[in-house]
C-alpha atoms as a PDB file:
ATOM      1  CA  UNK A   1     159.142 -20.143 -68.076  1.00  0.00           C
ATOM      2  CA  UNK A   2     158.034 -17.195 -66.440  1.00  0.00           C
ATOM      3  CA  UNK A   3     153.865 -17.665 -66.624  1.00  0.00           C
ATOM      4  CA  UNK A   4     151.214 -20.326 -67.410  1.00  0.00           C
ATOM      5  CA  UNK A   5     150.733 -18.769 -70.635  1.00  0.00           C
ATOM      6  CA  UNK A   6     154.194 -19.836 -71.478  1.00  0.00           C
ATOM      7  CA  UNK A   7     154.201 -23.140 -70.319  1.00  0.00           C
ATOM      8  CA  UNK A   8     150.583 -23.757 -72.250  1.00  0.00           C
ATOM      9  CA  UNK A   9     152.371 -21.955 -75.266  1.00  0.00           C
ATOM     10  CA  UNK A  10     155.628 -23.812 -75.284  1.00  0.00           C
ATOM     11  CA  UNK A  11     156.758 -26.605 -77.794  1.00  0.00           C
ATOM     12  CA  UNK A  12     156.461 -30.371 -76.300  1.00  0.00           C
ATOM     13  CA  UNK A  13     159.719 -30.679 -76.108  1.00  0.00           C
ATOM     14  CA  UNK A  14     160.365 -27.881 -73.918  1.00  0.00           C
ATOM     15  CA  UNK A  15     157.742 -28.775 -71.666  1.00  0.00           C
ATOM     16  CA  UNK A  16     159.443 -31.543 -69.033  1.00  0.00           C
ATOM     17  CA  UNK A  17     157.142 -34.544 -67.000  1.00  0.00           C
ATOM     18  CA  UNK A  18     156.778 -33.654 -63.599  1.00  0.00           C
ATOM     19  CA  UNK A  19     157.822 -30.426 -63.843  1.00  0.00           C
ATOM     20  CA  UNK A  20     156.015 -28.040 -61.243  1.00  0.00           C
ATOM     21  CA  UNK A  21     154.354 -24.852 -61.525  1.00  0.00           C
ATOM     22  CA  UNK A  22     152.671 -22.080 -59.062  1.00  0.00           C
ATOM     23  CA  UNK A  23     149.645 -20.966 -59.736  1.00  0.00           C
ATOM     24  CA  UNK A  24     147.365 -18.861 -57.514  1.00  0.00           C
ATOM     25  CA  UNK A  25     144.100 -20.242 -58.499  1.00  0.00           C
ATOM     26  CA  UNK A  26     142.843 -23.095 -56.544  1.00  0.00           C
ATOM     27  CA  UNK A  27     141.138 -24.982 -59.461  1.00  0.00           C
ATOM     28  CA  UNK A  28     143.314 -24.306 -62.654  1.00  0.00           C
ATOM     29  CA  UNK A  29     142.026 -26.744 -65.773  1.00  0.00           C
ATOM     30  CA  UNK A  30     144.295 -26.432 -68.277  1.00  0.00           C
ATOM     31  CA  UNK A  31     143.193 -25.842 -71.962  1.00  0.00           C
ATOM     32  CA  UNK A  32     145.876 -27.623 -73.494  1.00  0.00           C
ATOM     33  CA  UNK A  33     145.394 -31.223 -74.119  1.00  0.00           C
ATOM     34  CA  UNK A  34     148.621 -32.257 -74.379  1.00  0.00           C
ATOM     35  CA  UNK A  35     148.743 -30.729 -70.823  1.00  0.00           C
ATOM     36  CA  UNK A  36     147.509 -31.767 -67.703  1.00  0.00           C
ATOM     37  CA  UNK A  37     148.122 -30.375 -64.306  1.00  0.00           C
ATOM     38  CA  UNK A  38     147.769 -32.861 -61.086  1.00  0.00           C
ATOM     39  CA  UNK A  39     147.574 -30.505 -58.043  1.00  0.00           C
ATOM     40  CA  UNK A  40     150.332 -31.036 -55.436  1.00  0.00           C
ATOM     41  CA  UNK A  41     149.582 -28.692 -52.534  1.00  0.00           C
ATOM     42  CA  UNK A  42     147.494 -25.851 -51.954  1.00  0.00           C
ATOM     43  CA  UNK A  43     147.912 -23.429 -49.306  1.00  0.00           C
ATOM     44  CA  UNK A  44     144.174 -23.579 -48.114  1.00  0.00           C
ATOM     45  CA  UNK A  45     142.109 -27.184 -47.998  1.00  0.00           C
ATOM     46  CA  UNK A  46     140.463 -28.362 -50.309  1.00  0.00           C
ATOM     47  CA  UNK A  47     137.312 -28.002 -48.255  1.00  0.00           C
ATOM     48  CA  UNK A  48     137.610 -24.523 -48.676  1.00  0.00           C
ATOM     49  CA  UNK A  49     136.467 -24.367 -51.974  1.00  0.00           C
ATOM     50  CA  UNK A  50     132.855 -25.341 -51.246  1.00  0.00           C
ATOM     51  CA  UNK A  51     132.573 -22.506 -48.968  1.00  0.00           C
ATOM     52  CA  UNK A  52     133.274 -19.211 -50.798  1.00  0.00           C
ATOM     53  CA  UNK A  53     130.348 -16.811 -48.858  1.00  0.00           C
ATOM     54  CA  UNK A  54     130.688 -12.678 -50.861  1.00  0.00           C
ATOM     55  CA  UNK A  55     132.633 -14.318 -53.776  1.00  0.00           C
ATOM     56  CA  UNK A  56     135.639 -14.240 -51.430  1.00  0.00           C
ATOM     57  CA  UNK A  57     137.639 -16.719 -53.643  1.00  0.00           C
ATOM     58  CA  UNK A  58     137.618 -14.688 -56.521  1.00  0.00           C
ATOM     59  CA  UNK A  59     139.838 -11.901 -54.285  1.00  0.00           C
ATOM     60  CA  UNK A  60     141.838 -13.446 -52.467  1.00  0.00           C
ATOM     61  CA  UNK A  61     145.165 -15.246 -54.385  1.00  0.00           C
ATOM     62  CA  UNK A  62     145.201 -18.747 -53.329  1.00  0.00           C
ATOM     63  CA  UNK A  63     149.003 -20.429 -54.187  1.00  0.00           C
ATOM     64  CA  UNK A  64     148.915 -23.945 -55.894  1.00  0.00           C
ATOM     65  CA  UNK A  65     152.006 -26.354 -56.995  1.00  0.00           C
ATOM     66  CA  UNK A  66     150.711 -28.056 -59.568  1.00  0.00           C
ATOM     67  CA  UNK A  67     152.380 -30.836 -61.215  1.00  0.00           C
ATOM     68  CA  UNK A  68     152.880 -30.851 -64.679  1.00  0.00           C
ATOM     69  CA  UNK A  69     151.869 -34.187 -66.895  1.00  0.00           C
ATOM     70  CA  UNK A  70     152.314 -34.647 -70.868  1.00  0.00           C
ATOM     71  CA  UNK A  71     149.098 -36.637 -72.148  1.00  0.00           C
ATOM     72  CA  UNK A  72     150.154 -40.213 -73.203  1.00  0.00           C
ATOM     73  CA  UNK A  73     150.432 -40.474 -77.088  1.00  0.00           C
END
């Protein structure tokens, strides 16, 4: 999968527990149910985001593994 749009769009069984993905957004919530992302590591702290003075955050590209989860049935 080459985007998050892909991975959100993608059949169940395509989509693999604990696989990880890189986003660069520091907070990504993920509109699919069936899908939930557990963050991994993130370049800056997470400290950081309470501290975003001009809008900074919105500029800059801030690289996140997530970890991928399948909602329990």
């Amino acid at each position: 999968m080459e985007s998050i749009s892909d991975l959100l769009s993608a059949p169940n069984n395509s989509v693999h527990d604990r696989d990880l993905v890189l986003l660069q957004t520091m907070n990504y919530q993920s509109p699919n149910p069936n899908i939930v992302l557990e963050k991994v590591y993130c370049y800056y702290p997470d400290a950081i985001k309470w501290v975003n003075f001009g809008n900074w955050q919105s500029r800059t590209r801030i690289w996140t593994i997530y970890k991928v989860k399948l909602a329990a049935k």
